[in-house]
C-alpha atoms as a PDB file:
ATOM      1  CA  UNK A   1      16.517   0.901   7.819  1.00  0.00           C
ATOM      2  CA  UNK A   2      14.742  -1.127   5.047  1.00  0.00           C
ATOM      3  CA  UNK A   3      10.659  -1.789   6.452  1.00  0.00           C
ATOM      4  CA  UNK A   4       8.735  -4.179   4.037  1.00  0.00           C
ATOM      5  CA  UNK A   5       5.179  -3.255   4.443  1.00  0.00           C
ATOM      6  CA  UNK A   6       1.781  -5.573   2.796  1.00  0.00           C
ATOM      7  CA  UNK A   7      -2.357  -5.127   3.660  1.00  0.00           C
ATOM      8  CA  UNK A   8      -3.747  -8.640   3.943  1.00  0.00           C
ATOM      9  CA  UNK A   9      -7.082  -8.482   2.300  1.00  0.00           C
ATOM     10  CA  UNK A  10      -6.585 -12.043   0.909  1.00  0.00           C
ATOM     11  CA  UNK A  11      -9.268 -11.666  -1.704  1.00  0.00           C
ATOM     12  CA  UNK A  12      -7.735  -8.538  -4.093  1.00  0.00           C
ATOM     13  CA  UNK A  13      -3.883  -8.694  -5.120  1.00  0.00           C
ATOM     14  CA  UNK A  14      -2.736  -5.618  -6.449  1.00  0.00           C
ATOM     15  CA  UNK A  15       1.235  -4.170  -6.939  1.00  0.00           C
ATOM     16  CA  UNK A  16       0.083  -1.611  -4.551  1.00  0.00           C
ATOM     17  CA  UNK A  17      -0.511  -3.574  -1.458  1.00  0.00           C
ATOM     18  CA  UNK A  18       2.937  -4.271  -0.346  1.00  0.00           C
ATOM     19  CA  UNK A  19       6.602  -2.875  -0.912  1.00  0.00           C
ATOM     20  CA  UNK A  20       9.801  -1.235   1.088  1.00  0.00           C
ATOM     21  CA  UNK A  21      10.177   1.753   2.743  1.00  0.00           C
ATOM     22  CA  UNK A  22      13.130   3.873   4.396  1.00  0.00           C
ATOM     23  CA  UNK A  23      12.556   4.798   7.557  1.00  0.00           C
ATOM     24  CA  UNK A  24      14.327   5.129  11.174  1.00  0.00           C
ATOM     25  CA  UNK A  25      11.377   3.448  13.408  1.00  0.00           C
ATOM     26  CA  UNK A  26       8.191   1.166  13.686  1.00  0.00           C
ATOM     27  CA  UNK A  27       5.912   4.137  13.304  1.00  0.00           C
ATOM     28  CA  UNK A  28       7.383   6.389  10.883  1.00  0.00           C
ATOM     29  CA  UNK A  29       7.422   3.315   8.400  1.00  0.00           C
ATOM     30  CA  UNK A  30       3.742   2.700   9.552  1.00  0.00           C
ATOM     31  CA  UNK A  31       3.256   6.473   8.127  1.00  0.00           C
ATOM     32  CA  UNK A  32       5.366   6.150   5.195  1.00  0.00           C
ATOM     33  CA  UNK A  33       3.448   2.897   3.717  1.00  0.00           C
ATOM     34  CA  UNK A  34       0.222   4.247   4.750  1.00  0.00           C
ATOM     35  CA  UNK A  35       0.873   7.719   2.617  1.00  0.00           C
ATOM     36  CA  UNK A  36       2.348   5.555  -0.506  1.00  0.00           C
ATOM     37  CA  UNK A  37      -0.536   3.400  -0.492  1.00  0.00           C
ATOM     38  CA  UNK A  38      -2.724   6.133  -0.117  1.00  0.00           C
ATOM     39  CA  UNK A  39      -0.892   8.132  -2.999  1.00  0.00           C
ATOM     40  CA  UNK A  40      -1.183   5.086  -5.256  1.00  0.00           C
ATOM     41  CA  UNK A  41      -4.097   4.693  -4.835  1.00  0.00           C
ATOM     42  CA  UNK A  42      -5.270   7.893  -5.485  1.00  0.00           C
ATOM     43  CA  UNK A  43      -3.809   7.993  -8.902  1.00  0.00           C
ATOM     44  CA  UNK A  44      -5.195   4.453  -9.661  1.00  0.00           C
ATOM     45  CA  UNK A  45      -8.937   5.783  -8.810  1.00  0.00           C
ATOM     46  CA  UNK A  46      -7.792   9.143 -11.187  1.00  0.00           C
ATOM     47  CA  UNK A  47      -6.792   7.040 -14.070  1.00  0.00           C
ATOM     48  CA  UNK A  48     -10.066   4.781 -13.842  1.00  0.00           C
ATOM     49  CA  UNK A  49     -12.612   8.364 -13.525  1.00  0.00           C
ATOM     50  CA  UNK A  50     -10.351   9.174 -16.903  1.00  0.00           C
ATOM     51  CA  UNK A  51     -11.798   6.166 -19.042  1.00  0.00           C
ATOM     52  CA  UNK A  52     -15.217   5.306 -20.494  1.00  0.00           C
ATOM     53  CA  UNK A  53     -15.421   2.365 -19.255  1.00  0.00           C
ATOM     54  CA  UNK A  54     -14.104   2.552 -15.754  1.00  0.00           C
ATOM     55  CA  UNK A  55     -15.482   5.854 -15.014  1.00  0.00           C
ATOM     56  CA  UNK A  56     -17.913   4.256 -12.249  1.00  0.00           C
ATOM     57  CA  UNK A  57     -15.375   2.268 -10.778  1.00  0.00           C
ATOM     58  CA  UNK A  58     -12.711   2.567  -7.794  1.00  0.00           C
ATOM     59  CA  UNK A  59     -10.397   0.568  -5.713  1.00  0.00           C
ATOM     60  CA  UNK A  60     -10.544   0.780  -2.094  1.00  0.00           C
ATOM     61  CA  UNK A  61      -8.529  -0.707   0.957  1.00  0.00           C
ATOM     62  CA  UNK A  62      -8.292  -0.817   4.653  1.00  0.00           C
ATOM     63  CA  UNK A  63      -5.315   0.082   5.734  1.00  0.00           C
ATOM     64  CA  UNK A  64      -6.096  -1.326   9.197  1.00  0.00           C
ATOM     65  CA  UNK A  65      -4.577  -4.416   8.078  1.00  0.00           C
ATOM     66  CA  UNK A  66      -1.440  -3.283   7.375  1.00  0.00           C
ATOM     67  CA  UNK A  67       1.448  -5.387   8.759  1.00  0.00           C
ATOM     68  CA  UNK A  68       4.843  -3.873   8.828  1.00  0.00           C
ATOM     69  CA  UNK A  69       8.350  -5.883   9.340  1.00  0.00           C
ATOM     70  CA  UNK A  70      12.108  -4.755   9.112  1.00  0.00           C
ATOM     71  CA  UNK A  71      13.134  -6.103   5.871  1.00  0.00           C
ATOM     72  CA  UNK A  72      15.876  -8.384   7.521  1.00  0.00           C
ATOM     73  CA  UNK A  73      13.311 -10.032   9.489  1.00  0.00           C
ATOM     74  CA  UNK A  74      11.227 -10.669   6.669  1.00  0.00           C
ATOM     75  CA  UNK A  75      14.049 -12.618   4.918  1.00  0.00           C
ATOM     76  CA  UNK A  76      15.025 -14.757   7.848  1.00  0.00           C
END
């Protein structure tokens, strides 16, 4: 089953904060769009360490405000 996943800051819009993932239930698609946030956003705060002017910079969010939906019901 098809869970669409988003983190309402409603200040910052990135293309990390909200997507699809596969999973059977409520709670293993909590897990799955917690770890694939957390993953891109690790390699976000890597690439801006890598440049000169970035280095002093990273992104953040709180994942406490993550709302997750079955995809069906989100297109109803």
């Amino acid at each position: 089953m098809k869970w669409y996943y988003n983190v309402s800051t409603n200040t910052i819009w990135t293309s990390i904060d909200y997507g699809e993932v596969e999973a059977d239930t409520y709670d293993e698609a909590i897990d799955k769009a917690k770890e694939k946030i957390t993953n891109d956003l690790d390699n976000i705060n890597a690439a801006l360490k890598h440049c000169d002017n970035t280095k002093n910079m990273d992104v953040g969010i709180d994942l406490s405000q993550l709302i997750v939906k079955p995809v069906k019901s989100v297109n109803e």
